[in-house]
PDB file of N, CA and C in Angstrom:
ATOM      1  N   UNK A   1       0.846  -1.155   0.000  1.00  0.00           N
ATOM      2  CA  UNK A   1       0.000   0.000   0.000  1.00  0.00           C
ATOM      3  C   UNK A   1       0.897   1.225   0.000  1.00  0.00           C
ATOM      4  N   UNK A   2       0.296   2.476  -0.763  1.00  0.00           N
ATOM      5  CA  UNK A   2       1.432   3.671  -0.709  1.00  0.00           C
ATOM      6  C   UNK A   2       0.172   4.617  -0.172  1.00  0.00           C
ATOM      7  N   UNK A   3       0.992   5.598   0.110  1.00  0.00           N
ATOM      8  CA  UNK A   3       0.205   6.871   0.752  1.00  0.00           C
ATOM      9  C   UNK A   3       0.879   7.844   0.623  1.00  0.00           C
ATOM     10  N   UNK A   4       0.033   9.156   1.101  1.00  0.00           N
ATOM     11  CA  UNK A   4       0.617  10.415   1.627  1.00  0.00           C
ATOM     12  C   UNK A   4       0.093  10.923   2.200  1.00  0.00           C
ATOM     13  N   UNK A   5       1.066  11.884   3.192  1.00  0.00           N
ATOM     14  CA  UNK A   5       0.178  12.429   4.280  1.00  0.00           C
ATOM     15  C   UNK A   5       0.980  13.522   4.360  1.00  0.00           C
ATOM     16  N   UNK A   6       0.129  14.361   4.585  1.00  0.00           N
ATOM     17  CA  UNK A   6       0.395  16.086   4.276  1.00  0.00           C
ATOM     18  C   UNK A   6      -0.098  17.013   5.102  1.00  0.00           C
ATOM     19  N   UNK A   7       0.693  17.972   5.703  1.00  0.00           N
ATOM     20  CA  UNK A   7      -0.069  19.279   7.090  1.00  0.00           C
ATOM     21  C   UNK A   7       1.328  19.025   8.107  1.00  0.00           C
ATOM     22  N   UNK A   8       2.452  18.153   7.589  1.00  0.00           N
ATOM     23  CA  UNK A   8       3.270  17.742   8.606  1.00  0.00           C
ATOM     24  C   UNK A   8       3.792  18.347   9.692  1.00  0.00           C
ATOM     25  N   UNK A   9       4.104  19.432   8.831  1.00  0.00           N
ATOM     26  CA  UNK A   9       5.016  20.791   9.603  1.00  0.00           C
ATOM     27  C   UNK A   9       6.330  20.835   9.298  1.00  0.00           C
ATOM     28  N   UNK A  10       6.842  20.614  10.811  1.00  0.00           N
ATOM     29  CA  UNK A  10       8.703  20.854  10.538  1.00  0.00           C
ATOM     30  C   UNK A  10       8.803  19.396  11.272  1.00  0.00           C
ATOM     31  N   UNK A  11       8.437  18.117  11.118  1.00  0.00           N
ATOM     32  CA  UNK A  11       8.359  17.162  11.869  1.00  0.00           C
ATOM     33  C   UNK A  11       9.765  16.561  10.863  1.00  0.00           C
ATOM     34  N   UNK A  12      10.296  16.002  11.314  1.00  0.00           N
ATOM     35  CA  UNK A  12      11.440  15.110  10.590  1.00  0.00           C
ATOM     36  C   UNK A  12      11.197  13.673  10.073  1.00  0.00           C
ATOM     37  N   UNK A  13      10.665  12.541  10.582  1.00  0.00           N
ATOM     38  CA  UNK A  13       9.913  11.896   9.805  1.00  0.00           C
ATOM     39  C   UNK A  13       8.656  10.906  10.415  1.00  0.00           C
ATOM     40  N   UNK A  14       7.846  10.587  10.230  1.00  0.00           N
ATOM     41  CA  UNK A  14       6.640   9.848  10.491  1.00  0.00           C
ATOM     42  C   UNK A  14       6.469   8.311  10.740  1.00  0.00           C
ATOM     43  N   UNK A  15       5.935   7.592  12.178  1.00  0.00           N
ATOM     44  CA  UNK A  15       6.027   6.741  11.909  1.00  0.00           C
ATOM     45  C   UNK A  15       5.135   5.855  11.388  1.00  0.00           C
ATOM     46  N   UNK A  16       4.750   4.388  10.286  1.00  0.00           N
ATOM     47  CA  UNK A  16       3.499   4.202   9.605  1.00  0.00           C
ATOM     48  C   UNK A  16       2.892   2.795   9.787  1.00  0.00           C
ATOM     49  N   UNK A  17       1.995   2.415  10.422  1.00  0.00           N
ATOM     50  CA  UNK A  17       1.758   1.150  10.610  1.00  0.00           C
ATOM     51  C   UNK A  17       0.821   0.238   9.582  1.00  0.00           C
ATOM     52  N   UNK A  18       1.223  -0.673   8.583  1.00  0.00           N
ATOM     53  CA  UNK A  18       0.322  -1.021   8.031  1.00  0.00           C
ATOM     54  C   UNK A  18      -0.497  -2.274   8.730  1.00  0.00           C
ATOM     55  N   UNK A  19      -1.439  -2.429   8.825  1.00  0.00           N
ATOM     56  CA  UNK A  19      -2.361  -3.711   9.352  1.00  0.00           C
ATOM     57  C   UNK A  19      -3.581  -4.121   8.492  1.00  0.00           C
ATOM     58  N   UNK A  20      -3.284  -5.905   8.772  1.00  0.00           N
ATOM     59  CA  UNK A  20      -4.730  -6.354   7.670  1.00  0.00           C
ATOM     60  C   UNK A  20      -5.280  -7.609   8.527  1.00  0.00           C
ATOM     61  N   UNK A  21      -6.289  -8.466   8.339  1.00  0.00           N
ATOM     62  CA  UNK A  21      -6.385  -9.505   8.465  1.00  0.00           C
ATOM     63  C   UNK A  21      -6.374 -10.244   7.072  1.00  0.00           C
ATOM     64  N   UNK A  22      -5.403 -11.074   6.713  1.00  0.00           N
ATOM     65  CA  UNK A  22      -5.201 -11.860   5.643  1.00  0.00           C
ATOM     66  C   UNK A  22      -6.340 -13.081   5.932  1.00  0.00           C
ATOM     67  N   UNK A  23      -6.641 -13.682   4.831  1.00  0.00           N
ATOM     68  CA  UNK A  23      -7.478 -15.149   4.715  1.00  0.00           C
ATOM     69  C   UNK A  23      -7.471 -15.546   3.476  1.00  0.00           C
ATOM     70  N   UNK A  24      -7.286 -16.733   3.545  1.00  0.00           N
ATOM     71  CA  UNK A  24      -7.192 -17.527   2.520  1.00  0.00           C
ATOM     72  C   UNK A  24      -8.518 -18.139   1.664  1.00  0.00           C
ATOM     73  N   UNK A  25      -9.067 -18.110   0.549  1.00  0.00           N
ATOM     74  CA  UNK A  25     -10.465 -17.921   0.040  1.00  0.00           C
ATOM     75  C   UNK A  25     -10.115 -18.972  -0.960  1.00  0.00           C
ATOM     76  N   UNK A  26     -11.145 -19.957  -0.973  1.00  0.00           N
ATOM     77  CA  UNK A  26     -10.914 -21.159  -1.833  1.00  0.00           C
ATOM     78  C   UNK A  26     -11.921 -20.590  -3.443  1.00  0.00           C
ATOM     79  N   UNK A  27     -11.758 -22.115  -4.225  1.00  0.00           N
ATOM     80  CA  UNK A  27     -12.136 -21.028  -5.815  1.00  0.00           C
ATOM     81  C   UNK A  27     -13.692 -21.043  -5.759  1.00  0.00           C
ATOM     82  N   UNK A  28     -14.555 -21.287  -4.798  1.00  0.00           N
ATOM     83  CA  UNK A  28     -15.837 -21.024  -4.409  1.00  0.00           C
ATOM     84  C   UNK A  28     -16.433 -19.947  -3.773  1.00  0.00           C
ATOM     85  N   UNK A  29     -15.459 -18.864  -3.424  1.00  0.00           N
ATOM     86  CA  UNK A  29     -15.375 -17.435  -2.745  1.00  0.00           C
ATOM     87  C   UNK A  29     -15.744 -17.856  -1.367  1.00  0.00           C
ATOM     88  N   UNK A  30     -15.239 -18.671  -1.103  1.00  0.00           N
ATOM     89  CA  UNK A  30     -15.416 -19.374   0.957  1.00  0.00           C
ATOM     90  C   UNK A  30     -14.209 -18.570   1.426  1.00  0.00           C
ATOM     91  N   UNK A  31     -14.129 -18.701   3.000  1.00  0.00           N
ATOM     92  CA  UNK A  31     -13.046 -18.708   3.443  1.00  0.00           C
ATOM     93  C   UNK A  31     -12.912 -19.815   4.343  1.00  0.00           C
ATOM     94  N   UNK A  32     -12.484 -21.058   3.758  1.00  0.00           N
ATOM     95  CA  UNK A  32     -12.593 -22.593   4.484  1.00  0.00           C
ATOM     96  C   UNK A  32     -12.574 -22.942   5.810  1.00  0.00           C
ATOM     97  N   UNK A  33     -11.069 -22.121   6.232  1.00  0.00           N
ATOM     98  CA  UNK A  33     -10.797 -22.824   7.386  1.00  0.00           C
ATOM     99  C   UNK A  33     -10.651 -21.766   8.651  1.00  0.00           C
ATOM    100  N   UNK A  34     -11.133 -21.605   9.936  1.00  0.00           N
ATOM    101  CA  UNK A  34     -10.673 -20.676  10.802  1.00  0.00           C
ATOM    102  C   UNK A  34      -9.120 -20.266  10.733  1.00  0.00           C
ATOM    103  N   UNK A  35      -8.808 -21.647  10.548  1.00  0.00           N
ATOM    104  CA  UNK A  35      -7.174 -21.708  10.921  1.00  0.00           C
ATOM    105  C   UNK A  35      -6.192 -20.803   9.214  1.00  0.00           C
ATOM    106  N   UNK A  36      -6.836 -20.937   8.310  1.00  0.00           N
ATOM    107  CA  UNK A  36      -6.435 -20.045   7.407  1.00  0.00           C
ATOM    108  C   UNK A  36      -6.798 -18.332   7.341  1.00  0.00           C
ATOM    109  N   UNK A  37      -6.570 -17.516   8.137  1.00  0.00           N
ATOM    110  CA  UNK A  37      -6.753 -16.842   8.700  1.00  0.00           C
ATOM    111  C   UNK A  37      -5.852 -15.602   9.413  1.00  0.00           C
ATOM    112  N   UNK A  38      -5.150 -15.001   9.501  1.00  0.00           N
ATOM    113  CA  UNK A  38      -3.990 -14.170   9.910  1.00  0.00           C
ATOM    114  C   UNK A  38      -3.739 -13.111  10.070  1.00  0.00           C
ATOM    115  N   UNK A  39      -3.498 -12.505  11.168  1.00  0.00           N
ATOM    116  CA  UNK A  39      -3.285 -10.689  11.312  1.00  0.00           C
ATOM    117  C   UNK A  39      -1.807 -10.704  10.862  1.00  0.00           C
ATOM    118  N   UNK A  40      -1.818  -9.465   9.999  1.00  0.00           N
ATOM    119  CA  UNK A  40      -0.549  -9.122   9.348  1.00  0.00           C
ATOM    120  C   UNK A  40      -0.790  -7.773   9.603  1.00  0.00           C
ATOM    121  N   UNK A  41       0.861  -7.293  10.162  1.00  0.00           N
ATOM    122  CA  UNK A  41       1.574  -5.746   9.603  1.00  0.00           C
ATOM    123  C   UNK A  41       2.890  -5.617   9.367  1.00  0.00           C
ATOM    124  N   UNK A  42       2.682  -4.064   9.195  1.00  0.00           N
ATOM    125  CA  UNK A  42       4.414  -3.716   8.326  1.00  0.00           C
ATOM    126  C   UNK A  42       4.780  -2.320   9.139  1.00  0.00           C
ATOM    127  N   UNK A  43       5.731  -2.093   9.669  1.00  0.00           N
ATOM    128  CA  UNK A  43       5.933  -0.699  10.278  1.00  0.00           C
ATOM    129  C   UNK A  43       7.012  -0.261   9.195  1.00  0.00           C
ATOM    130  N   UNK A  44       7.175   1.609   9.540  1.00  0.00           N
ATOM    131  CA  UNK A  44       7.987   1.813   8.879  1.00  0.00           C
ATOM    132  C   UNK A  44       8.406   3.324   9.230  1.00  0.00           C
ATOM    133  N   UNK A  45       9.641   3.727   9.310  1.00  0.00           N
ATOM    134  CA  UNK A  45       9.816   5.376   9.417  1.00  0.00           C
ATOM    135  C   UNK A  45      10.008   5.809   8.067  1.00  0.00           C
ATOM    136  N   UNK A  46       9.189   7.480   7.993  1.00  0.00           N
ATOM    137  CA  UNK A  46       9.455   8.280   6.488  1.00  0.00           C
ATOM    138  C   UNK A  46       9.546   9.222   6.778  1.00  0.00           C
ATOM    139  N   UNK A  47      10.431   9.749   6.067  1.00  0.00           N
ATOM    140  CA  UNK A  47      10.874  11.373   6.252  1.00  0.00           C
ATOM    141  C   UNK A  47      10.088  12.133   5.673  1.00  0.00           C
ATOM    142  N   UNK A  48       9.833  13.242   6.112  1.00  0.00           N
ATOM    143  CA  UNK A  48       9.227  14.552   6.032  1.00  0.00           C
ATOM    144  C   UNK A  48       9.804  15.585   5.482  1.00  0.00           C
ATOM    145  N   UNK A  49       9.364  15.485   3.893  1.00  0.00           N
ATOM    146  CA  UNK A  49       9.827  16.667   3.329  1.00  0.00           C
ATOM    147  C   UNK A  49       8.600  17.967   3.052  1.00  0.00           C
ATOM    148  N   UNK A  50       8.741  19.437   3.457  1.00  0.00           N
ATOM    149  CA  UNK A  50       8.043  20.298   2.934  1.00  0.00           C
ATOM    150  C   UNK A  50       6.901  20.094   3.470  1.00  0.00           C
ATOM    151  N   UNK A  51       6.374  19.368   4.914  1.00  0.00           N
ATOM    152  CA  UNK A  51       5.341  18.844   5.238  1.00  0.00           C
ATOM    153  C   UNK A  51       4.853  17.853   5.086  1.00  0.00           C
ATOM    154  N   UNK A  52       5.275  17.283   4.097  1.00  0.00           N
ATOM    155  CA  UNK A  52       4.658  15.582   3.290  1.00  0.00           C
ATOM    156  C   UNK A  52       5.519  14.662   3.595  1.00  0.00           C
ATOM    157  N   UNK A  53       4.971  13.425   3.465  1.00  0.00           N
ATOM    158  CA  UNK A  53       5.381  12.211   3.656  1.00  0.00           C
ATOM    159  C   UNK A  53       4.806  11.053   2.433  1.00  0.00           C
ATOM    160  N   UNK A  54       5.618  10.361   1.942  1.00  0.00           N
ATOM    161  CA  UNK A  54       5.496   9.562   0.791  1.00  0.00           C
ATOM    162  C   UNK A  54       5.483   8.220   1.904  1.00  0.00           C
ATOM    163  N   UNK A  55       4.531   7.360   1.549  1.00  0.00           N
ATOM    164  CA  UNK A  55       5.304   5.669   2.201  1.00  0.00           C
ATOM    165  C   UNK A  55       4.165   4.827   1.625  1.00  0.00           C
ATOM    166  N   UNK A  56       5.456   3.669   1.330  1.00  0.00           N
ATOM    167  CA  UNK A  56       5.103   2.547   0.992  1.00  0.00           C
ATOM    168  C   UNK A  56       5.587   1.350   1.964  1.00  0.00           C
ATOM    169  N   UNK A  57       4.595   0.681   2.333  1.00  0.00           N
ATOM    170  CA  UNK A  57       4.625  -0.275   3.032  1.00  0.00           C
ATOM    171  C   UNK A  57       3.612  -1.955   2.509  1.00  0.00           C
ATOM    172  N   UNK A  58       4.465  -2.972   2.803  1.00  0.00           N
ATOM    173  CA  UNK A  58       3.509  -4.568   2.150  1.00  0.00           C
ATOM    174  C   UNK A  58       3.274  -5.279   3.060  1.00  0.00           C
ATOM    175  N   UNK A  59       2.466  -6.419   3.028  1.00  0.00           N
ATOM    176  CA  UNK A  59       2.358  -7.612   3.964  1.00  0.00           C
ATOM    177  C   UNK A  59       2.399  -8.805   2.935  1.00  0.00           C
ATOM    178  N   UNK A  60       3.302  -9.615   3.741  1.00  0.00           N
ATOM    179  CA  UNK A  60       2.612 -10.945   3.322  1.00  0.00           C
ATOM    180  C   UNK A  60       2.298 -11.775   4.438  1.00  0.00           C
ATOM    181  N   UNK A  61       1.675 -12.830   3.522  1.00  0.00           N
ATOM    182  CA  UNK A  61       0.570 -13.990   5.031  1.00  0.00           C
ATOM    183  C   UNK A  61       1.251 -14.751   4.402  1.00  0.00           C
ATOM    184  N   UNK A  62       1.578 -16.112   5.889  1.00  0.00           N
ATOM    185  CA  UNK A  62       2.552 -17.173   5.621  1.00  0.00           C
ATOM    186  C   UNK A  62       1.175 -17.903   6.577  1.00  0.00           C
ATOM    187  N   UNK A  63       0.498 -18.797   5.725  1.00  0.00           N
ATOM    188  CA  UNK A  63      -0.522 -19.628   6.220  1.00  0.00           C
ATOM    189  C   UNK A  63       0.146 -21.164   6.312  1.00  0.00           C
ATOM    190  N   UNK A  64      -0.376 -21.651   7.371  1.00  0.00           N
ATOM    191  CA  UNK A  64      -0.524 -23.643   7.792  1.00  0.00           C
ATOM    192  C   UNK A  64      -1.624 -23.875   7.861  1.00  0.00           C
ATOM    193  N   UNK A  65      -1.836 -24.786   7.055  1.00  0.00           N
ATOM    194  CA  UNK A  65      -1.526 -25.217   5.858  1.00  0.00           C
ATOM    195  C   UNK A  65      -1.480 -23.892   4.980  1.00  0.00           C
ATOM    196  N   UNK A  66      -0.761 -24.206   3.861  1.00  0.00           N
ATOM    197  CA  UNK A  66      -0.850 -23.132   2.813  1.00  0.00           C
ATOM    198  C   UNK A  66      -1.569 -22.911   1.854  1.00  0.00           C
ATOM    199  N   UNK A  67      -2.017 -22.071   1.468  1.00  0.00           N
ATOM    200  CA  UNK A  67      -2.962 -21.079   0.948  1.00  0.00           C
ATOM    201  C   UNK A  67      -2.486 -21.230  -0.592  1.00  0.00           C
ATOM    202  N   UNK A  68      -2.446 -22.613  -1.302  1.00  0.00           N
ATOM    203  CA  UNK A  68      -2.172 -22.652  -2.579  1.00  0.00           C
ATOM    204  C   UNK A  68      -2.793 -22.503  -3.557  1.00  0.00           C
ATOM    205  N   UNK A  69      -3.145 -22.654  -5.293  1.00  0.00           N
ATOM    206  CA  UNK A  69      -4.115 -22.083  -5.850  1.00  0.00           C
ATOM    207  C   UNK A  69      -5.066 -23.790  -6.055  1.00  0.00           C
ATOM    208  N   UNK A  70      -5.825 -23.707  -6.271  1.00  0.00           N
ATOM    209  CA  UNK A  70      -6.730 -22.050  -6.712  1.00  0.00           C
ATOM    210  C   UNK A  70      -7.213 -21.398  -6.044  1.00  0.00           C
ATOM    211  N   UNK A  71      -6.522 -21.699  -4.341  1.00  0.00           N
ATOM    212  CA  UNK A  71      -7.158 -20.743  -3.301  1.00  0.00           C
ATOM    213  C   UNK A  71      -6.394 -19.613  -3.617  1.00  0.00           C
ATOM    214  N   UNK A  72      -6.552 -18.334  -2.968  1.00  0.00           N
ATOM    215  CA  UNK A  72      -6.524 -16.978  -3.431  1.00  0.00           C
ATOM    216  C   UNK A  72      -6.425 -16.109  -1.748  1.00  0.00           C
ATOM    217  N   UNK A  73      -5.230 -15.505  -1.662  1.00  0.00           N
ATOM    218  CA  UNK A  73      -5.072 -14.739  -0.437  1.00  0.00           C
ATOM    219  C   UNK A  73      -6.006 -12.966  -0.598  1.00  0.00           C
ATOM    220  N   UNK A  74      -6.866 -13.173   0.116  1.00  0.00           N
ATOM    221  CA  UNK A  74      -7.562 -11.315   0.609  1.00  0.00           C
ATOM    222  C   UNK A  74      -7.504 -10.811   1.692  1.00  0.00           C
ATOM    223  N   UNK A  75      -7.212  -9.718   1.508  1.00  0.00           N
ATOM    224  CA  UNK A  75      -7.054  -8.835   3.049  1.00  0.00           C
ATOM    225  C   UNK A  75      -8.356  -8.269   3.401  1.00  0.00           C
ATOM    226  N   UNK A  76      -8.738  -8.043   4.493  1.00  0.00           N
ATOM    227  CA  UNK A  76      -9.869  -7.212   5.136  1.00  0.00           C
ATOM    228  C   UNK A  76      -9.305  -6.070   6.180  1.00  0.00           C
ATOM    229  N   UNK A  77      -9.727  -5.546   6.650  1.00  0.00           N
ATOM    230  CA  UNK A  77      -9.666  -4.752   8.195  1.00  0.00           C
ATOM    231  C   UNK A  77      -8.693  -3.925   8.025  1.00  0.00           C
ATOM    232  N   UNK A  78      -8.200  -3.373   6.671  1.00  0.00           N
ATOM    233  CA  UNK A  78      -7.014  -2.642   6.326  1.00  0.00           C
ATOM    234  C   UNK A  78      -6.837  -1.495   7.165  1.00  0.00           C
ATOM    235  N   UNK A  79      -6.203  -1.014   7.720  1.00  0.00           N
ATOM    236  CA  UNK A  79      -5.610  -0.360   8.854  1.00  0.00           C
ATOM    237  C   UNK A  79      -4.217   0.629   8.549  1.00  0.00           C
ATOM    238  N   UNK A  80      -4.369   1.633   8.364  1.00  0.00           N
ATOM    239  CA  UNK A  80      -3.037   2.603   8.204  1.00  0.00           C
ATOM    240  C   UNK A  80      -3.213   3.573   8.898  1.00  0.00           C
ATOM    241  N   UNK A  81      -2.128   3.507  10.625  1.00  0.00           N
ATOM    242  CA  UNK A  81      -1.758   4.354  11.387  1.00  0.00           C
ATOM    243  C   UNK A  81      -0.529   4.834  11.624  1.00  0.00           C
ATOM    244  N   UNK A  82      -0.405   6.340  11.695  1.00  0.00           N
ATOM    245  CA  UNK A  82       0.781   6.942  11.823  1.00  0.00           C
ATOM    246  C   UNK A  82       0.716   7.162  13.252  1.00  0.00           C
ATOM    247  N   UNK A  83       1.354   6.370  13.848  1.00  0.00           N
ATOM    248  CA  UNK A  83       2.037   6.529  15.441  1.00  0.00           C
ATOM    249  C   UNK A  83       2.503   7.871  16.242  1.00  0.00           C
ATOM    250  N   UNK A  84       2.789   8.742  15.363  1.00  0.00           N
ATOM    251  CA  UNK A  84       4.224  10.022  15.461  1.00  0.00           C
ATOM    252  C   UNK A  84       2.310  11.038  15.954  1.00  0.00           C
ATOM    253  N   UNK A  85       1.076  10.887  15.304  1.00  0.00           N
ATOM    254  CA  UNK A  85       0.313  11.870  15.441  1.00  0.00           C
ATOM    255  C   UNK A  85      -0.784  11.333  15.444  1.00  0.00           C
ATOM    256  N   UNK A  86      -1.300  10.176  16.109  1.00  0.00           N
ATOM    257  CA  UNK A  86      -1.775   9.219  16.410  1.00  0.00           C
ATOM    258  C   UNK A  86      -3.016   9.618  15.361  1.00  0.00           C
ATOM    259  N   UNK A  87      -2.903   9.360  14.387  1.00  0.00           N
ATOM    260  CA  UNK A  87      -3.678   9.118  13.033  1.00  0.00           C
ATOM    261  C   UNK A  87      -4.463   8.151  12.336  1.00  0.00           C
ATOM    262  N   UNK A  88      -5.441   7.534  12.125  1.00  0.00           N
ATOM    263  CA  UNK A  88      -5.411   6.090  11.502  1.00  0.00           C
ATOM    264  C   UNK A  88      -6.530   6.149  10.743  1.00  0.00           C
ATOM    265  N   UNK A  89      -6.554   5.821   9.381  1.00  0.00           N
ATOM    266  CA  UNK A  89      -7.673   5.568   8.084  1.00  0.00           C
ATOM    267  C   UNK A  89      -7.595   4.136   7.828  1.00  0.00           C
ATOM    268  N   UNK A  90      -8.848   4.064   7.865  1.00  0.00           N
ATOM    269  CA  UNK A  90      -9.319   2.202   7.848  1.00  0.00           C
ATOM    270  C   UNK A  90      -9.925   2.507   6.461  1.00  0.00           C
ATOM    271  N   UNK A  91      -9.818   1.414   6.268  1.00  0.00           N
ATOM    272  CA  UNK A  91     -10.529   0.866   4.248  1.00  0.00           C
ATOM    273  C   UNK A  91     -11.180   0.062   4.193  1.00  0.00           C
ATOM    274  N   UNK A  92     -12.473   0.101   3.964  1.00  0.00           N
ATOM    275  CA  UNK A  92     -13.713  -1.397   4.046  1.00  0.00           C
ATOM    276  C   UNK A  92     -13.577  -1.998   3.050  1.00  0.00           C
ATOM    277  N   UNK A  93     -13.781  -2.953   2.808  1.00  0.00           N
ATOM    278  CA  UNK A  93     -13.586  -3.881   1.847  1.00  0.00           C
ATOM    279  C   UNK A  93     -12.841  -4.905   2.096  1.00  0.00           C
ATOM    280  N   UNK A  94     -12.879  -5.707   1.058  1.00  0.00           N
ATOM    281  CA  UNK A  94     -11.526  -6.890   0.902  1.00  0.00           C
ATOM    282  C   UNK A  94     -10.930  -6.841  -0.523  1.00  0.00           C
ATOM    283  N   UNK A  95      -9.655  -6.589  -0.559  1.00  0.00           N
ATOM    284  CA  UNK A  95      -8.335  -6.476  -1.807  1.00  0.00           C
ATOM    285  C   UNK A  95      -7.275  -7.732  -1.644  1.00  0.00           C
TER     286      UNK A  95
END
């Protein structure tokens, strides 16, 4: 996921938390098993230029059993908080 976030000030750089719940979705649009299932994040510091902040941050899900095809990994509960100004925009859906 990339972003920006802008109004910074004279802050030096930002810190960015990405969070999801990953699940594993078989080729019937199920999600089979409880146990396929997984909270994932990514932290990250970005510098602050001119007020703004650029960041890119990823997850991956490492499922047991694994999540092979034609099952299909989706995220839900997408979660991006900046720590430094206690900030956070959630995204409904599943990607």
């Amino acid at each position: 996921m990339s972003g920006k976030e802008a109004g910074l000030g004279d802050e030096s750089q930002i810190h960015v938390v990405l969070s999801a719940t990953a699940l594993c979705i078989n080729n019937g649009g199920h999600h089979p098993k409880a146990v396929n299932k997984e909270s994932v994040n990514a932290p990250g510091d970005f510098p602050v230029q001119n007020g703004k902040a650029d960041f890119t941050l990823s997850v991956t899900a490492v499922f047991q059993p694994e999540c092979s095809p034609p099952m299909t990994v989706e995220f839900t509960d997408v979660t991006v908080t900046d720590t430094t100004n206690g900030l956070t925009q959630s995204f409904p859906g599943t990607f």
